[in-house]
Protein backbone atom coordinates (compact mmCIF):
# COMPACT_ATOMS: atom_id res chain seq x y z
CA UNK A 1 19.29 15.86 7.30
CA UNK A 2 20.32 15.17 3.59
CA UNK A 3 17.31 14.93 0.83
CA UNK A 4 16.97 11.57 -0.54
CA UNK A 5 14.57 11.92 -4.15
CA UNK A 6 13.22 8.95 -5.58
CA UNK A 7 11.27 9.11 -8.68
CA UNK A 8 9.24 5.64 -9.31
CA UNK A 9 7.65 4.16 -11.87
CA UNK A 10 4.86 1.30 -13.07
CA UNK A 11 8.06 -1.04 -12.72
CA UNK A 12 8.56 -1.04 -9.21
CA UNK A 13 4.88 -1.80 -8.53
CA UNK A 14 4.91 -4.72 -11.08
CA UNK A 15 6.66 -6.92 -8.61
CA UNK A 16 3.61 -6.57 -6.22
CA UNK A 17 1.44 -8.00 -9.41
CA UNK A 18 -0.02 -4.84 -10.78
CA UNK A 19 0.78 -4.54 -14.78
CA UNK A 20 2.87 -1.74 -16.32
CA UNK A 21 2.00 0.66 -18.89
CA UNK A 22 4.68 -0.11 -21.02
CA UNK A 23 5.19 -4.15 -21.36
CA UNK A 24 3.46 -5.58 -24.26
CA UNK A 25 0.96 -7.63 -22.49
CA UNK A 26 0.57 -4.76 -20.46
CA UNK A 27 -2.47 -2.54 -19.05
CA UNK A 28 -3.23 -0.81 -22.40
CA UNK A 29 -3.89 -3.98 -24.20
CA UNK A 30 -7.20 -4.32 -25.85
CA UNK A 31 -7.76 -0.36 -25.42
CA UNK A 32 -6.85 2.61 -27.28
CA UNK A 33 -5.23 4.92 -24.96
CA UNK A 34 -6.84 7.94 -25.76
CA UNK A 35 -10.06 5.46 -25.23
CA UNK A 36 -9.33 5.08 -21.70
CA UNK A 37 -6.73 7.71 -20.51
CA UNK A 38 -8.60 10.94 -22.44
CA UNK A 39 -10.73 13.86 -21.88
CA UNK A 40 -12.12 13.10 -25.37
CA UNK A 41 -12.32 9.15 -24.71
CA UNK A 42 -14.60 10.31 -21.29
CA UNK A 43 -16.37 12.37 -23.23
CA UNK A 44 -16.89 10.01 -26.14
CA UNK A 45 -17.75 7.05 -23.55
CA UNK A 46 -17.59 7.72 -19.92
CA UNK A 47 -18.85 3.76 -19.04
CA UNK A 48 -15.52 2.24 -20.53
CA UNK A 49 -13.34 4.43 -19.10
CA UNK A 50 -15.10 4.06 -15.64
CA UNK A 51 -15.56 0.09 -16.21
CA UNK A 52 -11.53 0.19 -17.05
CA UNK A 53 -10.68 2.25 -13.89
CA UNK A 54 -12.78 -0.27 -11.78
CA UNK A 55 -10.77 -2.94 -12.60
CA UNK A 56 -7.64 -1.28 -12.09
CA UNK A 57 -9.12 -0.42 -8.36
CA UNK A 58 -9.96 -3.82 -7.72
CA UNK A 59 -6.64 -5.48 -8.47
CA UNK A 60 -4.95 -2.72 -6.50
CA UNK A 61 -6.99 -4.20 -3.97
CA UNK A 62 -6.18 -7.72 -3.57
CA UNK A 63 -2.15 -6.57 -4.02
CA UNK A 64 0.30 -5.73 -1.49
CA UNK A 65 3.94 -3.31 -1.32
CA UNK A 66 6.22 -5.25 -2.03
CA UNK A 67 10.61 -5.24 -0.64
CA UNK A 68 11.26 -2.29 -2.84
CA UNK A 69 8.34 -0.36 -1.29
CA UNK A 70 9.54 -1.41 2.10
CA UNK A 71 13.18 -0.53 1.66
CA UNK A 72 12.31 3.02 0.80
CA UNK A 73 9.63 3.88 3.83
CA UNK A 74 12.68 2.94 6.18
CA UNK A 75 15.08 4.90 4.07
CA UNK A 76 12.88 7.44 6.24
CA UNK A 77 14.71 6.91 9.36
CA UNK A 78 17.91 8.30 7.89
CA UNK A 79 17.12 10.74 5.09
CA UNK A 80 14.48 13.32 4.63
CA UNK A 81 12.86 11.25 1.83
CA UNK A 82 10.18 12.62 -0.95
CA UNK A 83 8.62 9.95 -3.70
CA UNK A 84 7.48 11.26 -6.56
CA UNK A 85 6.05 8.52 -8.44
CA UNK A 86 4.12 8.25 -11.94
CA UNK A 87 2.26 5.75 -10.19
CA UNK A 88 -1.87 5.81 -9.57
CA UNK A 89 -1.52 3.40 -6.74
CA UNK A 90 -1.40 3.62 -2.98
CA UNK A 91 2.15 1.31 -2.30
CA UNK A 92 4.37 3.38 -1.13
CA UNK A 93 1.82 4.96 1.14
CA UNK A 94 0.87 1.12 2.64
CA UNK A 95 4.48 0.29 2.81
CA UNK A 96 4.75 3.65 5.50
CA UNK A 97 6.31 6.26 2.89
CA UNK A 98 5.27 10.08 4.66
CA UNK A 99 5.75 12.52 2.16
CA UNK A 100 4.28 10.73 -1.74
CA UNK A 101 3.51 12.96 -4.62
CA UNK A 102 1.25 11.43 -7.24
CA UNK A 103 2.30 13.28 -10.40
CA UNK A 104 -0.45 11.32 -12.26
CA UNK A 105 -3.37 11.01 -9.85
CA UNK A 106 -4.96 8.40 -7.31
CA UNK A 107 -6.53 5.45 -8.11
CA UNK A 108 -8.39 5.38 -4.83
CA UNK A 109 -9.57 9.27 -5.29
CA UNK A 110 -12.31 10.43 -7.76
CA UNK A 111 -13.10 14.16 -8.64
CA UNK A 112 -15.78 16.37 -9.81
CA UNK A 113 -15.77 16.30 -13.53
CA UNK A 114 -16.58 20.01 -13.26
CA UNK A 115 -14.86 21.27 -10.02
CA UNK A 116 -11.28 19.36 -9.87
CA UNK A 117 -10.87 20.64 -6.25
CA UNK A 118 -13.67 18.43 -5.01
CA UNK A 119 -12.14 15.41 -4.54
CA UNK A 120 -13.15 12.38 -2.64
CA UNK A 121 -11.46 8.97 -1.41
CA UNK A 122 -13.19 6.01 -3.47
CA UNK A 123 -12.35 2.38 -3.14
CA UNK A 124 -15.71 0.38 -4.45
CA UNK A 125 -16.82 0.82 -8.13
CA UNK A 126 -17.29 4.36 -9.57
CA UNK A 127 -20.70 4.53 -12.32
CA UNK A 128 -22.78 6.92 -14.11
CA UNK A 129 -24.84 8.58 -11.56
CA UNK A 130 -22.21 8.83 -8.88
CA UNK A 131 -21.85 12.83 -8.28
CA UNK A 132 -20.33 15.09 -6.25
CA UNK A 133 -21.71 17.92 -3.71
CA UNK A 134 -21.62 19.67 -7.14
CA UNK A 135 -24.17 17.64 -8.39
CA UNK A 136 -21.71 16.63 -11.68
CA UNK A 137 -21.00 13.09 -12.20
CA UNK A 138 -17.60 11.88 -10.81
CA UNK A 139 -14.86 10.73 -12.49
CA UNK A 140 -11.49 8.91 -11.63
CA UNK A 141 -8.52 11.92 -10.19
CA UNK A 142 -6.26 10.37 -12.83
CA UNK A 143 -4.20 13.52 -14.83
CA UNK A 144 -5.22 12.10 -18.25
CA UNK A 145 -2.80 12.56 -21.41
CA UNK A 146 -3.55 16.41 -22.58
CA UNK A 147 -3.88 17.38 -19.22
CA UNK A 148 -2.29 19.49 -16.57
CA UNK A 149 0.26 17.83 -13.98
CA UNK A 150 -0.96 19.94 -11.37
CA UNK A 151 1.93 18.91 -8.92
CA UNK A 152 4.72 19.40 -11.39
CA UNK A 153 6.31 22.85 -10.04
CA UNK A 154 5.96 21.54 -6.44
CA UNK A 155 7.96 18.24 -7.24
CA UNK A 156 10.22 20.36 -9.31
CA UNK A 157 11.07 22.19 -6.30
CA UNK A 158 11.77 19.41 -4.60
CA UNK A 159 13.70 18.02 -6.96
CA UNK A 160 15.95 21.33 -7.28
CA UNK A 161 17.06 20.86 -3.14
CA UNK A 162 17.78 17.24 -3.67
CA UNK A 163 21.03 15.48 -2.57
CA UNK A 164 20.39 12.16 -4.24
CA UNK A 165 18.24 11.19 -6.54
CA UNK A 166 16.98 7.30 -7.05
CA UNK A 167 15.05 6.22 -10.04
CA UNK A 168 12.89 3.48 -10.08
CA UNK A 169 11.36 1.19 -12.70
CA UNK A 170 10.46 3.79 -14.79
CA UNK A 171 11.09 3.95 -18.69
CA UNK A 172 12.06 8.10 -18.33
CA UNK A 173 10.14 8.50 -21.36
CA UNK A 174 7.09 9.72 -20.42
CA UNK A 175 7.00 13.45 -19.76
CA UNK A 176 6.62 16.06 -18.11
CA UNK A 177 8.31 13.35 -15.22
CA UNK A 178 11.14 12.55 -17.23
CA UNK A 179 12.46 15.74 -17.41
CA UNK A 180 12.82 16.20 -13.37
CA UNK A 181 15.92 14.80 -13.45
CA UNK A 182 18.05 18.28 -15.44
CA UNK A 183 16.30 20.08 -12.35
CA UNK A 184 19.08 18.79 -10.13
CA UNK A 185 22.15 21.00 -8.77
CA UNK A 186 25.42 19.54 -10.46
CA UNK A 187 27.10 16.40 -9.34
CA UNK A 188 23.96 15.05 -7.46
CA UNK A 189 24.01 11.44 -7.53
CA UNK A 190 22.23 9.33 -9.36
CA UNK A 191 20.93 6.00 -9.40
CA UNK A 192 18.70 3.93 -12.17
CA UNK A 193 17.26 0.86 -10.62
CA UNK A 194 16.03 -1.25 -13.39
CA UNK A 195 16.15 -4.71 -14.68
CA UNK A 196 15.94 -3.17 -18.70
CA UNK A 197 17.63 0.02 -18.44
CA UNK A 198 16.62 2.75 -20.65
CA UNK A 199 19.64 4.79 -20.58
CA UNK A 200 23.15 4.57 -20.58
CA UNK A 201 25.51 5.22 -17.88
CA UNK A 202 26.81 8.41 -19.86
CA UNK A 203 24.15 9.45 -20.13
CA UNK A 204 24.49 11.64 -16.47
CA UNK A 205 27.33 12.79 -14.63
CA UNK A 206 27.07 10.76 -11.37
CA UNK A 207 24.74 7.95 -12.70
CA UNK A 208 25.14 4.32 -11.57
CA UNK A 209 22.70 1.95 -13.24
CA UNK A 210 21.52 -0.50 -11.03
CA UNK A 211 20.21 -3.18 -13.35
CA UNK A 212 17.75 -5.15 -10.85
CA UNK A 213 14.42 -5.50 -9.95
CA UNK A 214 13.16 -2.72 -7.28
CA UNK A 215 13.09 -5.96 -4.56
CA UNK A 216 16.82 -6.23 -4.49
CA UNK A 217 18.09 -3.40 -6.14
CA UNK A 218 17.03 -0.23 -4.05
CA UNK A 219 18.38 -2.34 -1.27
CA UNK A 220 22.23 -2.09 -2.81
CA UNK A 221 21.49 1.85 -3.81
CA UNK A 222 20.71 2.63 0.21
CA UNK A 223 23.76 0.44 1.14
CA UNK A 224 25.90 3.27 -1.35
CA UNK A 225 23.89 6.11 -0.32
CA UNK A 226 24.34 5.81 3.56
CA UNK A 227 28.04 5.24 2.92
CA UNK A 228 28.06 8.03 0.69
CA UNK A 229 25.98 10.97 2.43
CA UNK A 230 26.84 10.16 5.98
């Protein structure tokens, strides 16, 4: 069975409602991002970063995957398909995606802020006081900026056995994620779903940029794929 790679991004998750990172009236607005996405900022002020996160957990509740999300979890049925997505939310896991890798953290998982191996599924509001079996207070299992990506050599590997590679709403200018892509053998495909593409079509031998919104365009890159690869 071929692998299928799709690396996503905040864009594909902004048609199900949930703001990007990058827009201008996006997620960052009205906070520093080293204020909410720091060591330092948590240990400057751990209440706004964990009043911040808390919203962010709440709207991911009251949203749902959306056709882009869909299309890929029955990409399954063909493909051996790994997502490795920048993305903190659970989508692709609702829409029935099997094998996720959350290069930047869980929004629905919190951590010891001493022991980063105790980690715990959280979906109400997380506040000072809340601690682990450690006894140290909890914070969100988000890889701030400055940190670690502690699943970057397992998605590189994955990456490196790939057979196609689909990328998703994603800007592919936020690193260490953006440089996945030069782990690929030569003359894998490539396809950049986007409505604002970021790069140019010359950019990669074997790129076709898709520009569309993840609802309709993943759609047309399966369509090429399965007429492709089998």
């Amino acid at each position: 069975m071929k692998n299928i790679v799709v690396l996503t991004g905040a864009g594909i998750s902004a048609e199900s409602g949930l703001k990007t990172f990058r827009d201008a009236d996006g997620l960052w607005e009205g906070h520093d991002v080293m204020e909410v996405a720091s060591i330092e900022g948590w240990r400057r002020d751990k209440s706004i970063i964990l009043d911040f996160y808390n919203q962010r957990r709440a709207q991911l509740l009251e949203v749902e995957p959306n056709k882009g999300h869909q299309d890929l979890s029955a990409l399954e049925a063909r493909f051996n398909v790994h997502i490795i997505t920048q993305n903190v939310d659970d989508l692709h896991e609702r829409a029935g995606s099997t094998q996720v890798i959350h290069l930047h953290g869980e929004l629905f998982k919190v951590r010891s802020s001493y022991d980063s191996e105790l980690v715990y599924e959280w979906k109400k509001d997380l506040n000072i006081g809340d601690v682990g079996e450690d006894n140290a207070q909890l914070r969100p299992h988000i890889v701030w900026f400055g940190e670690e990506v502690p699943l970057l050599n397992k998605a590189i590997k994955i990456v490196k056995d790939a057979d196609a590679l689909l990328i998703i709403g994603t800007s592919m200018q936020v690193y260490p994620a953006a440089n996945l892509v030069y782990y690929l053998k030569n003359n894998v495909p490539i396809y950049f779903i986007d409505p604002r593409p970021s790069i140019a079509e010359n950019s990669f031998s074997n790129l076709k940029i898709i520009a569309e919104n993840a609802s309709t365009g993943v759609e047309k890159a399966i369509t090429e794929l399965i007429d492709l690869l089998q």
